[in-house]
Protein backbone atom coordinates (compact mmCIF):
# COMPACT_ATOMS: atom_id res chain seq x y z
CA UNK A 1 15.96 -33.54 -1.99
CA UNK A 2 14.27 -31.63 -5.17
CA UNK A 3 11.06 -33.05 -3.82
CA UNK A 4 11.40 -31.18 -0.16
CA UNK A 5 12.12 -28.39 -1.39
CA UNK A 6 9.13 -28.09 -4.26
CA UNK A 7 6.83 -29.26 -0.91
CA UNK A 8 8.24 -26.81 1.48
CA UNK A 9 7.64 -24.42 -1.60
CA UNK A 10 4.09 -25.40 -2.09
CA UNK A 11 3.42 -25.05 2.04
CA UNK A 12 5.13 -21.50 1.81
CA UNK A 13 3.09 -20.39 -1.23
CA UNK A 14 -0.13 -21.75 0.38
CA UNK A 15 0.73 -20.35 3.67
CA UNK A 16 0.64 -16.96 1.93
CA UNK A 17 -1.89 -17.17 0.23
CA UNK A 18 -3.90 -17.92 3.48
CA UNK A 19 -2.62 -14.49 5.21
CA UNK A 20 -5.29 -12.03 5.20
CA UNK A 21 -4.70 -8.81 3.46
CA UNK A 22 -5.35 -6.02 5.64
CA UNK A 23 -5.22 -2.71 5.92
CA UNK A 24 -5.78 -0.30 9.12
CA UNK A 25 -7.56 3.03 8.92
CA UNK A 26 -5.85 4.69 11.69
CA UNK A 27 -2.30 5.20 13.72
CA UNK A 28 -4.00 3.14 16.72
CA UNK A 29 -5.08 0.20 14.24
CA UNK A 30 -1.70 0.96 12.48
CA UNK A 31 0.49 -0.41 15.97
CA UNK A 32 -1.90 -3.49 16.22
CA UNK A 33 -1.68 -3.97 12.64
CA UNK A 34 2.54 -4.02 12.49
CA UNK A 35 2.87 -6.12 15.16
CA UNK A 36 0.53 -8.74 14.86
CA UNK A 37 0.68 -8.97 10.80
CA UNK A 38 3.08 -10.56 9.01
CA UNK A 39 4.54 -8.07 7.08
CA UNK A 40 3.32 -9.60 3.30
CA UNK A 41 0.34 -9.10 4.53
CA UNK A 42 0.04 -6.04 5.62
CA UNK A 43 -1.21 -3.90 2.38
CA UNK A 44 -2.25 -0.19 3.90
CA UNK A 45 -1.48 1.60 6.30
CA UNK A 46 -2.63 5.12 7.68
CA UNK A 47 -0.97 8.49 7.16
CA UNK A 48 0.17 8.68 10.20
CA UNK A 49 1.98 5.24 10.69
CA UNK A 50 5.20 7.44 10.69
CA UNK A 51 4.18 9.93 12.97
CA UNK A 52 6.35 10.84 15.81
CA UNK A 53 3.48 9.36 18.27
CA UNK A 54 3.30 6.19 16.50
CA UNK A 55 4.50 3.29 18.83
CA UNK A 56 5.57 1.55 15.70
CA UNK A 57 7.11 4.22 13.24
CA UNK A 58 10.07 2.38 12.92
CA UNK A 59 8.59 -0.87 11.78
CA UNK A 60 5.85 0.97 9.61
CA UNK A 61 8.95 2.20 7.11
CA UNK A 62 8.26 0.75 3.82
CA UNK A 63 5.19 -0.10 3.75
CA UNK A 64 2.26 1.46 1.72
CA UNK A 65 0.42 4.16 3.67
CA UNK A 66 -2.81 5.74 2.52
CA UNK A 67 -5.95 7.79 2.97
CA UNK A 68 -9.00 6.22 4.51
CA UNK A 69 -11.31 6.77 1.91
CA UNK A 70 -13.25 4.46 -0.23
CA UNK A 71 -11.77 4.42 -3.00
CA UNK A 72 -7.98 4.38 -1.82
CA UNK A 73 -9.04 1.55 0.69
CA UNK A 74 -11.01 -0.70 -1.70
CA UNK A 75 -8.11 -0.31 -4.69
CA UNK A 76 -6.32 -2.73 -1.90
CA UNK A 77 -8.31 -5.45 -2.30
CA UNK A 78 -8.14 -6.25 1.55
CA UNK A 79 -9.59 -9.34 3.46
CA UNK A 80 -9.77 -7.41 6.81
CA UNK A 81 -9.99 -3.70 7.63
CA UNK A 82 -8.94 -2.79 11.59
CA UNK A 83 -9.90 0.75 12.40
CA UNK A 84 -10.22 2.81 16.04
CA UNK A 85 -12.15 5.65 15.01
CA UNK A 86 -11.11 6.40 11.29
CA UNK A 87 -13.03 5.52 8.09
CA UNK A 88 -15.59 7.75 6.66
CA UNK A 89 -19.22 5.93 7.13
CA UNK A 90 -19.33 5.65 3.42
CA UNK A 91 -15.85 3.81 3.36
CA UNK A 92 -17.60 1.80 6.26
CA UNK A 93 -20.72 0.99 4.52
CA UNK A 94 -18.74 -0.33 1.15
CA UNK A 95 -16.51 -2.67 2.93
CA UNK A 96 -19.69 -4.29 4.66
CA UNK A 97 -21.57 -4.47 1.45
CA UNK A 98 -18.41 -6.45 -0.30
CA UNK A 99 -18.35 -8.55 3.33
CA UNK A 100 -15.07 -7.04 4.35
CA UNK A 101 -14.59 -8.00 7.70
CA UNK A 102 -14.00 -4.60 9.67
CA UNK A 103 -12.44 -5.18 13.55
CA UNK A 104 -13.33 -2.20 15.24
CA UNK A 105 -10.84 -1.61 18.34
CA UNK A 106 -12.24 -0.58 21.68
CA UNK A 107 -11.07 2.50 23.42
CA UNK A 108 -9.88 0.24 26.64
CA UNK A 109 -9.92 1.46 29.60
CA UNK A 110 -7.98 -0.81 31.64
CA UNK A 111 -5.62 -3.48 30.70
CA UNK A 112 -8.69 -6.15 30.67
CA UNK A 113 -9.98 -4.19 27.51
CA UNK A 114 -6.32 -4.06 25.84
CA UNK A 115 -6.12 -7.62 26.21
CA UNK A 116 -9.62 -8.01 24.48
CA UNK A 117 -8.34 -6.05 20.97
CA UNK A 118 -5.37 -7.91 21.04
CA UNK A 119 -7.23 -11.59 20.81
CA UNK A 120 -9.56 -9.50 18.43
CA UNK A 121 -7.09 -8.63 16.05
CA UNK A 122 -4.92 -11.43 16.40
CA UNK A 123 -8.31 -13.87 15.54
CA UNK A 124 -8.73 -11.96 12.51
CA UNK A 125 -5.46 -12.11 11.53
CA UNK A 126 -5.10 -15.76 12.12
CA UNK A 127 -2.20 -14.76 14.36
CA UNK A 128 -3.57 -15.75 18.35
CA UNK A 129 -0.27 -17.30 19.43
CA UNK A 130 1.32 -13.85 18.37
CA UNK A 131 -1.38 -12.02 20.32
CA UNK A 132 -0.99 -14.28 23.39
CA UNK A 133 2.74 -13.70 23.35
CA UNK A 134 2.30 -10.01 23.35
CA UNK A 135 -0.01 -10.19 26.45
CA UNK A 136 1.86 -12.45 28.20
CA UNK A 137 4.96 -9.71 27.88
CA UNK A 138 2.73 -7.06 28.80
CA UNK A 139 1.28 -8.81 32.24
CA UNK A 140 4.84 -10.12 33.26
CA UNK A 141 5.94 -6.49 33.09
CA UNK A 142 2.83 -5.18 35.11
CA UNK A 143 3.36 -7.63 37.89
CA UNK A 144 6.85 -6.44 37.93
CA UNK A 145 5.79 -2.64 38.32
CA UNK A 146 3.02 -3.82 40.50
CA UNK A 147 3.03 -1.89 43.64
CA UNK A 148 5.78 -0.06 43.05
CA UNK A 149 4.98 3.69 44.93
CA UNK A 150 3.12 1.96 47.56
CA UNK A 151 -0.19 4.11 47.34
CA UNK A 152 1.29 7.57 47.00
CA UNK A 153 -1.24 10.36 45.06
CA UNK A 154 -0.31 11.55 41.72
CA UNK A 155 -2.31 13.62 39.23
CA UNK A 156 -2.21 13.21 35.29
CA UNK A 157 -1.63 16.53 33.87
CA UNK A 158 -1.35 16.32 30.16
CA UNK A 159 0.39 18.73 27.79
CA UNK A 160 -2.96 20.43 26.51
CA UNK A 161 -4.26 21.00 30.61
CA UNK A 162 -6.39 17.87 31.00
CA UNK A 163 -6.33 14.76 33.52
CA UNK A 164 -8.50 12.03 33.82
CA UNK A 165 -10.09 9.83 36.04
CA UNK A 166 -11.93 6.67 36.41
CA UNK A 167 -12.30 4.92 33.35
CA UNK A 168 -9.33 5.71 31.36
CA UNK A 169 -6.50 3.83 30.72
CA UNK A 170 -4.15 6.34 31.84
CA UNK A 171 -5.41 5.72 35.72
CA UNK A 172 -5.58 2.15 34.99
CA UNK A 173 -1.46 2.65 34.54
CA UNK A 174 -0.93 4.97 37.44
CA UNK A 175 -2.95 2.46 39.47
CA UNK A 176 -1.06 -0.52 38.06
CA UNK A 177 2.47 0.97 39.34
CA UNK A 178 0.84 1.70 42.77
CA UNK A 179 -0.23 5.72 42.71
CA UNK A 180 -3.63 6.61 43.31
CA UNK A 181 -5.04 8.69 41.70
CA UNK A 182 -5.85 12.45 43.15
CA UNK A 183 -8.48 13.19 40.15
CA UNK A 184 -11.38 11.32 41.94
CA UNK A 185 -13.71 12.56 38.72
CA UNK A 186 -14.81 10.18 35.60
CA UNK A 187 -13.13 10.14 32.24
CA UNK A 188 -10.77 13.24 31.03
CA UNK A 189 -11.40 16.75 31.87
CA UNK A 190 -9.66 20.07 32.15
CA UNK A 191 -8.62 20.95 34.81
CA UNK A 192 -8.02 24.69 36.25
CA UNK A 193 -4.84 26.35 36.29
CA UNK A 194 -6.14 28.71 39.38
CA UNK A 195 -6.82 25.40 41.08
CA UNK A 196 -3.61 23.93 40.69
CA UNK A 197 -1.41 26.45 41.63
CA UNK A 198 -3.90 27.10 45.05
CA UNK A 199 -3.98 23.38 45.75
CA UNK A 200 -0.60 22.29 44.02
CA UNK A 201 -0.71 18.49 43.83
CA UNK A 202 1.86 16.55 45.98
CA UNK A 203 2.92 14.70 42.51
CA UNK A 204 2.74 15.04 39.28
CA UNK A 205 2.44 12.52 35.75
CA UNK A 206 2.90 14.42 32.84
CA UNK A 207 1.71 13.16 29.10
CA UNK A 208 2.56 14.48 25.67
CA UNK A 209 4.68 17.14 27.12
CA UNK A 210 7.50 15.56 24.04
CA UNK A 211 4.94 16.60 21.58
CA UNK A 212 6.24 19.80 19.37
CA UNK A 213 2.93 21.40 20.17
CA UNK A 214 3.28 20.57 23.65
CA UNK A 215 2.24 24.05 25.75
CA UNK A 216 0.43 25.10 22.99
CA UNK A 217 -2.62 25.10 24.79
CA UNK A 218 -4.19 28.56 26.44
CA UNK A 219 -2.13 27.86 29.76
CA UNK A 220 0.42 25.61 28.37
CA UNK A 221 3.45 24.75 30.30
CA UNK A 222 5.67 26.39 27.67
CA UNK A 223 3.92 29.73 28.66
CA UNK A 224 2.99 29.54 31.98
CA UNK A 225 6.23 30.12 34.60
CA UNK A 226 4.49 29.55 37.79
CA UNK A 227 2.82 26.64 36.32
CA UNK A 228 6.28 25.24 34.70
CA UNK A 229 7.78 26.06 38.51
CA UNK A 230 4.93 23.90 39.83
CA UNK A 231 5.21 21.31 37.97
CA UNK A 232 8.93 20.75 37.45
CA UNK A 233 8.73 20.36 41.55
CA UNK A 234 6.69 17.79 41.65
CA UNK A 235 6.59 15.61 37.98
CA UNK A 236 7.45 11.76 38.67
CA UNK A 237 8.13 10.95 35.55
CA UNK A 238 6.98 12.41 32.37
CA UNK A 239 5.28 9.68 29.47
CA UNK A 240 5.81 9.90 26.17
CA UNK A 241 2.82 10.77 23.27
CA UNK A 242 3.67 7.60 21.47
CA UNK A 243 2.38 5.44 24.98
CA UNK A 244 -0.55 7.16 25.40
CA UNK A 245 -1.96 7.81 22.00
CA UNK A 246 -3.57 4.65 21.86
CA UNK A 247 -5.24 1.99 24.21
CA UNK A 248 -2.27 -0.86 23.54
CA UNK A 249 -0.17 -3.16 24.95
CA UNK A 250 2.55 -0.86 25.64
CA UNK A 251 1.01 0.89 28.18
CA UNK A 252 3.04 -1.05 30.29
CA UNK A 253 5.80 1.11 28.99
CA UNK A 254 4.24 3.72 30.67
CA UNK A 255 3.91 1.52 33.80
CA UNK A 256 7.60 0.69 33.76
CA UNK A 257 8.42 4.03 33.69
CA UNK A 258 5.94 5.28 36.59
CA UNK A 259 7.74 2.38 38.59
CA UNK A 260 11.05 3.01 37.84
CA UNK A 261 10.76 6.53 38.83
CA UNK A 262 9.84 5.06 42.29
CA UNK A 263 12.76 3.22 42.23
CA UNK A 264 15.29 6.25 41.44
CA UNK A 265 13.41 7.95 44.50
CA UNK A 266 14.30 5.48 46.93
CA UNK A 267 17.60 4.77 45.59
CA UNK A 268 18.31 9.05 46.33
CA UNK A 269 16.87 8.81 49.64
């Protein structure tokens, strides 16, 4: 009996010593990080890992959280640095010269490209089966929303005044819970507040409007009561920050909640 337990001590020393330390230079690495990490390994995190946008901000609490410098960074010793857009180029530059293996996350624009940093990270983190679990949630859950408002138009309309088009993951979502899309442009823009209120769209998704800043901008929704009037008439369903902030596998959150909203419409009619 002494024996087993000295070997299953010796497998559970040398399985931690295998786990990569890593370290994420921004809240979008930060969500991949904390959920396909195991926690001992996980030995920086941003500053923002506790933001009120961050997906994960509950798991992030109690772990170390830093700047993305060089010299904050390389103090962790890490084996593997994921980063979106953060980490100065000198910070960059160091990490490769020390061969540092940096995963650099894609800003997805459909679910295709979500699934791609998932396998990324989770091969550099010698965690695949945890990746592949977390994609398999996330496509049961967007065949279950598939469909669901039958080819009705919506527009995005975030907090700050912009929508967005083809190419972003936020139509990718709308598309995936059966709207299409009434922004027929590429990418995000702003859009015009004269414009909207003379051709009010017949539905409405709404982003970051649970920001505090939210309204903040020039025309903001917060300032604006025609606009407010408009929009309150015609929202579907509003998405949290914390969904869209980054190009994940919980933007089939935000699918589940365009869908469900399609569901609470025809369970009213």
């Amino acid at each position: 009996m002494r024996l087993l337990t000295i070997l299953y001590a010796i497998v559970a020393a040398t399985s931690l010593a295998a786990q990569p330390r890593v370290v994420s230079l921004d809240q979008c690495a930060d969500q991949y990080v904390l959920a396909l990490s195991p926690r001992v390994g996980i030995v920086g995190l941003s500053n923002r890992a506790l933001n009120a946008d961050s997906y994960l901000r509950e798991a992030a609490r109690g772990l170390p959280r830093g700047r993305a410098d060089t010299e904050t960074v390389l103090a962790k010793r890490p084996d593997v640095v994921v980063r979106w857009w953060g980490g100065e180029p000198r910070l960059l530059a160091d990490l490769n010269r020390r061969d540092v293996r940096v995963v650099r996350l894609e800003d997805a624009e459909d679910f295709s490209g979500v699934r791609r940093n998932v396998r990324l990270v989770a091969a550099a983190l010698m965690q695949v089966s945890a990746g592949e679990r977390l994609i398999a949630d996330m496509d049961r859950r967007l065949a279950a929303s598939s469909g669901a408002w039958s080819g009705r138009g919506g527009l995005y309309l975030s907090s700050g005044g912009a929508t967005a088009g083809r190419g972003t993951l936020i139509d990718a979502m709308m598309r995936a819970a059966g709207l299409t899309n009434l922004d027929t442009g590429i990418g995000f823009h702003t859009v015009s507040l004269e414009g909207l209120v003379a051709h009010p769209p017949s539905a409405v998704v709404r982003g970051f409007f649970d920001a505090p800043d939210a309204g903040a901008a020039s025309w903001g929704v917060g300032r604006h009561p025609v606009l407010r009037r408009l929009i309150a008439g015609r929202t579907l369903v509003s998405v949290p920050g914390a969904i869209l902030a980054c190009p994940a596998w919980f933007a089939a959150d935000g699918v589940e909640l365009i869908a469900k909203a399609a569901q609470r419409k025809r369970e009213s009619n």
